[in-house]
Protein backbone atom coordinates (compact mmCIF):
# COMPACT_ATOMS: atom_id res chain seq x y z
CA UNK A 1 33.99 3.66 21.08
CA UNK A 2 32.06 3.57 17.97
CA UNK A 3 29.39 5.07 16.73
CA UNK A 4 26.06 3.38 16.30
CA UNK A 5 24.20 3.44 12.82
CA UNK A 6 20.78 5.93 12.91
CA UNK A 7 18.70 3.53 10.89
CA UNK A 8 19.89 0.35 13.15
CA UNK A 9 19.28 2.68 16.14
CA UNK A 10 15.44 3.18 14.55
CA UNK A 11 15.07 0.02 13.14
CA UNK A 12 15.72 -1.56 17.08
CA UNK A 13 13.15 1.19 18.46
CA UNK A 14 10.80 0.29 16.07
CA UNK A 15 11.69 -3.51 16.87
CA UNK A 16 10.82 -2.97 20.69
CA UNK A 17 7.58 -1.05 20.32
CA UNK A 18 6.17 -3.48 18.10
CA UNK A 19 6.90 -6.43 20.45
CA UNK A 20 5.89 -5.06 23.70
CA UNK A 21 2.45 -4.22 21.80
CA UNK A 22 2.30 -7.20 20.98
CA UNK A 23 2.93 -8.62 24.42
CA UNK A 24 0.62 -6.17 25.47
CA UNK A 25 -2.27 -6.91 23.87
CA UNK A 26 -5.12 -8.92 26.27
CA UNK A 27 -5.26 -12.62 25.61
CA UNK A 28 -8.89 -13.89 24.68
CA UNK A 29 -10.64 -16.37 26.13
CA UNK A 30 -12.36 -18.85 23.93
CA UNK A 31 -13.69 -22.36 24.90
CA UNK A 32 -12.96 -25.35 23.25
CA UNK A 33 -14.86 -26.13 19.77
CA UNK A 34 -17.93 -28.45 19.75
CA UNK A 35 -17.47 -31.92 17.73
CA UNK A 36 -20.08 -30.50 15.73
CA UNK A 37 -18.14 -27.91 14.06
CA UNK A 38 -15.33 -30.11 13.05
CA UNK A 39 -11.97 -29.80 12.39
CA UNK A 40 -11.89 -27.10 9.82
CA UNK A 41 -13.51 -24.01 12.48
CA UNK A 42 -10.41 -25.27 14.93
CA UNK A 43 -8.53 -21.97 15.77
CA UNK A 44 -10.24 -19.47 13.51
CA UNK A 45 -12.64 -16.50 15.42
CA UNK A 46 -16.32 -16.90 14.49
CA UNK A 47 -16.63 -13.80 11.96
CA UNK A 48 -19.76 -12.47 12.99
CA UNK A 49 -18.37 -11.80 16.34
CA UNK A 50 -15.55 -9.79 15.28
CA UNK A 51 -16.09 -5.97 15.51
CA UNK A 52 -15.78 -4.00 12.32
CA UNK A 53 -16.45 -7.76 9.93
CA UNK A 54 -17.18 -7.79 6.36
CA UNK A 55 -16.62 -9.61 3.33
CA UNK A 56 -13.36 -8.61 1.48
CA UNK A 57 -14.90 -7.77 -2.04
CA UNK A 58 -17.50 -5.67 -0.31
CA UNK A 59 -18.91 -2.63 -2.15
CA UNK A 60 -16.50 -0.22 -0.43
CA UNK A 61 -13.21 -2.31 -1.24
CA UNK A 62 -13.95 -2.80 -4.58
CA UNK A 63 -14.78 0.98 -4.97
CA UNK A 64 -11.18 1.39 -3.04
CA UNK A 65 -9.30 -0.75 -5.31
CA UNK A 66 -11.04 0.85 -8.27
CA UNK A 67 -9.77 4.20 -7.13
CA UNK A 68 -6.10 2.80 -6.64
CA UNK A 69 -6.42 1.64 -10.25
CA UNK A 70 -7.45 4.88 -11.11
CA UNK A 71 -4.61 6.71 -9.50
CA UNK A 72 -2.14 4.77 -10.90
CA UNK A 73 -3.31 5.20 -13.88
CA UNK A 74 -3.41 8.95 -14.00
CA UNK A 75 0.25 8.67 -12.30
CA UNK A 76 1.37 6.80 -15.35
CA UNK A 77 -0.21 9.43 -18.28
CA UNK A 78 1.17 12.22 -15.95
CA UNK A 79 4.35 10.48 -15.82
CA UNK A 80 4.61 9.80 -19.33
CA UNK A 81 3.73 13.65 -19.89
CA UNK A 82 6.23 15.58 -18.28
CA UNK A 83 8.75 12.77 -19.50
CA UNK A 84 7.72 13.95 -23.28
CA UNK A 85 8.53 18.18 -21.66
CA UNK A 86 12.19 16.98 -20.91
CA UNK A 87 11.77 16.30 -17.34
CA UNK A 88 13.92 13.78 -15.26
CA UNK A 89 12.07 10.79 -13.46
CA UNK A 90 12.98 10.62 -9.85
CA UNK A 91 12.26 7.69 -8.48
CA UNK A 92 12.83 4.96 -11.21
CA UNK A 93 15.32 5.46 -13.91
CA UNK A 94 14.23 7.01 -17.61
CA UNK A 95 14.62 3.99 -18.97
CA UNK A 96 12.07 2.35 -17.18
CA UNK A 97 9.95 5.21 -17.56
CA UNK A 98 10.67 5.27 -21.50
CA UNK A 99 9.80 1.86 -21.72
CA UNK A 100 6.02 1.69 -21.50
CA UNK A 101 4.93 -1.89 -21.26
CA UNK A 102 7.14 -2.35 -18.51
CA UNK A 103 6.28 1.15 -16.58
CA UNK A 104 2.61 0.12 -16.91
CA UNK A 105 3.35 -3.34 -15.59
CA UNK A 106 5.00 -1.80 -12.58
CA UNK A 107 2.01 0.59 -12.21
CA UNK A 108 0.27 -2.52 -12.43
CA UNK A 109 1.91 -4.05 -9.59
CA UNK A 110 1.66 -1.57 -7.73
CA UNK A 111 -1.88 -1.33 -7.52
CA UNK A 112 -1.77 -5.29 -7.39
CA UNK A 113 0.14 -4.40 -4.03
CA UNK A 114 -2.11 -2.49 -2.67
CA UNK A 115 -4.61 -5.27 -2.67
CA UNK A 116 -2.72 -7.71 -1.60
CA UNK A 117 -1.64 -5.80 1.31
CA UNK A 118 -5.50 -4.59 2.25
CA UNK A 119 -6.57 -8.82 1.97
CA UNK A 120 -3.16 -9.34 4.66
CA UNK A 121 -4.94 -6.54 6.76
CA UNK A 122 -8.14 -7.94 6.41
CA UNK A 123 -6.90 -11.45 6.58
CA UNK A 124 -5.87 -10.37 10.44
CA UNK A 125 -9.14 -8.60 11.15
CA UNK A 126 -7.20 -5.14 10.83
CA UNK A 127 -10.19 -3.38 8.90
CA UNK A 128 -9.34 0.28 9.85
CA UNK A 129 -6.09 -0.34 8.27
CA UNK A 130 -7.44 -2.37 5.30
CA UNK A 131 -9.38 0.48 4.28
CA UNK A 132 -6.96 3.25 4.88
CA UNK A 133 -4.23 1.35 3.08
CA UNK A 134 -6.40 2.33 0.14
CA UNK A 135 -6.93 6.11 0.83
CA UNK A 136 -3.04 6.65 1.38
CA UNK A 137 -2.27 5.00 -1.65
CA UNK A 138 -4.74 6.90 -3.43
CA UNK A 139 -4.14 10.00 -2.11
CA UNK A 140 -0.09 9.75 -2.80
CA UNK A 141 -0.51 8.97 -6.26
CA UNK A 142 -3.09 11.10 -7.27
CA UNK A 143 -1.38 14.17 -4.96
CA UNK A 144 2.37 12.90 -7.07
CA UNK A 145 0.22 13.04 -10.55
CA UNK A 146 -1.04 16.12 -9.95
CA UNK A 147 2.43 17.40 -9.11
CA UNK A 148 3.63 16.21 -12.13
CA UNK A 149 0.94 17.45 -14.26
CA UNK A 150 2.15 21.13 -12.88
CA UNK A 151 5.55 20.86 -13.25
CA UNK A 152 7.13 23.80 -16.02
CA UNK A 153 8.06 21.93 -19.31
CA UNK A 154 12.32 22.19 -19.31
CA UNK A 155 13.77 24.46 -21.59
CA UNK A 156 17.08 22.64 -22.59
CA UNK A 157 19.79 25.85 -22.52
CA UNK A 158 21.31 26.66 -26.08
CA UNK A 159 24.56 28.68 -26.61
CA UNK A 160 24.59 30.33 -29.56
């Protein structure tokens, strides 16, 4: 008998526990639309029902999404830094790293995924998450820049 893969095993709990929440979850009851609302309101919640509504470029979002900007962008100077001490880049290769229009462009991207992944939460009336997608992604990159920042400079080892 063979032995079955971890991550498969994990990746089919996972599987289950998201679809019996889902098929958990109580169905709402909502009446039929009025004429007078037309077509466009068919299937989408009223808003201002919804617990926890707002507007997606609210003041606190955009102050989130300014602070992701700022993280990445003290990721990528402390990057750069202990790159110029002789230290090895971990998760992307050097020359990625060493190439600065196109490490900034995936710093970029990053924070462009951030956003995009707080409008899907918000999009599906997921606020908690919307916000907190922001202050984990803001607290891993400025928590990984400040590692950086500490990290000894590497003394390459001469033989005489």
């Amino acid at each position: 008998m063979k032995r079955k893969n971890p991550k498969f095993l994990l990746l089919l709990l996972a599987t289950s526990v998201v679809v019996k929440t889902a098929v958990a979850q109580e169905a709402t009851k909502q009446e039929p639309p009025s004429v007078s609302e037309g077509r466009s309101k068919i299937g989408e919640p009223p808003r201002e029902n919804l617990p926890g509504a707002h507007r997606f470029w609210d003041k606190q979002n955009r102050w989130l999404f300014a602070g992701v900007g700022a993280a990445r962008t003290l990721d990528y100077f402390s990057t750069l830094n202990f790159r110029r001490r002789g230290r090895q880049e971990i998760f992307l290769t050097n020359d990625v790293v060493d190439n600065h229009a196109a490490f900034a462009a995936i710093e970029a991207a990053a924070t462009g995924v951030s956003v995009g992944a707080s409008y899907l939460f918000h999009r599906y009336s997921h606020h908690k998450l919307e916000r907190w997608t922001s202050f984990v992604h803001i607290g891993l990159a400025t928590s990984g820049a400040v590692r950086n920042f500490c990290l000894k400079t590497a003394h390459p080892i001469t033989t005489p």
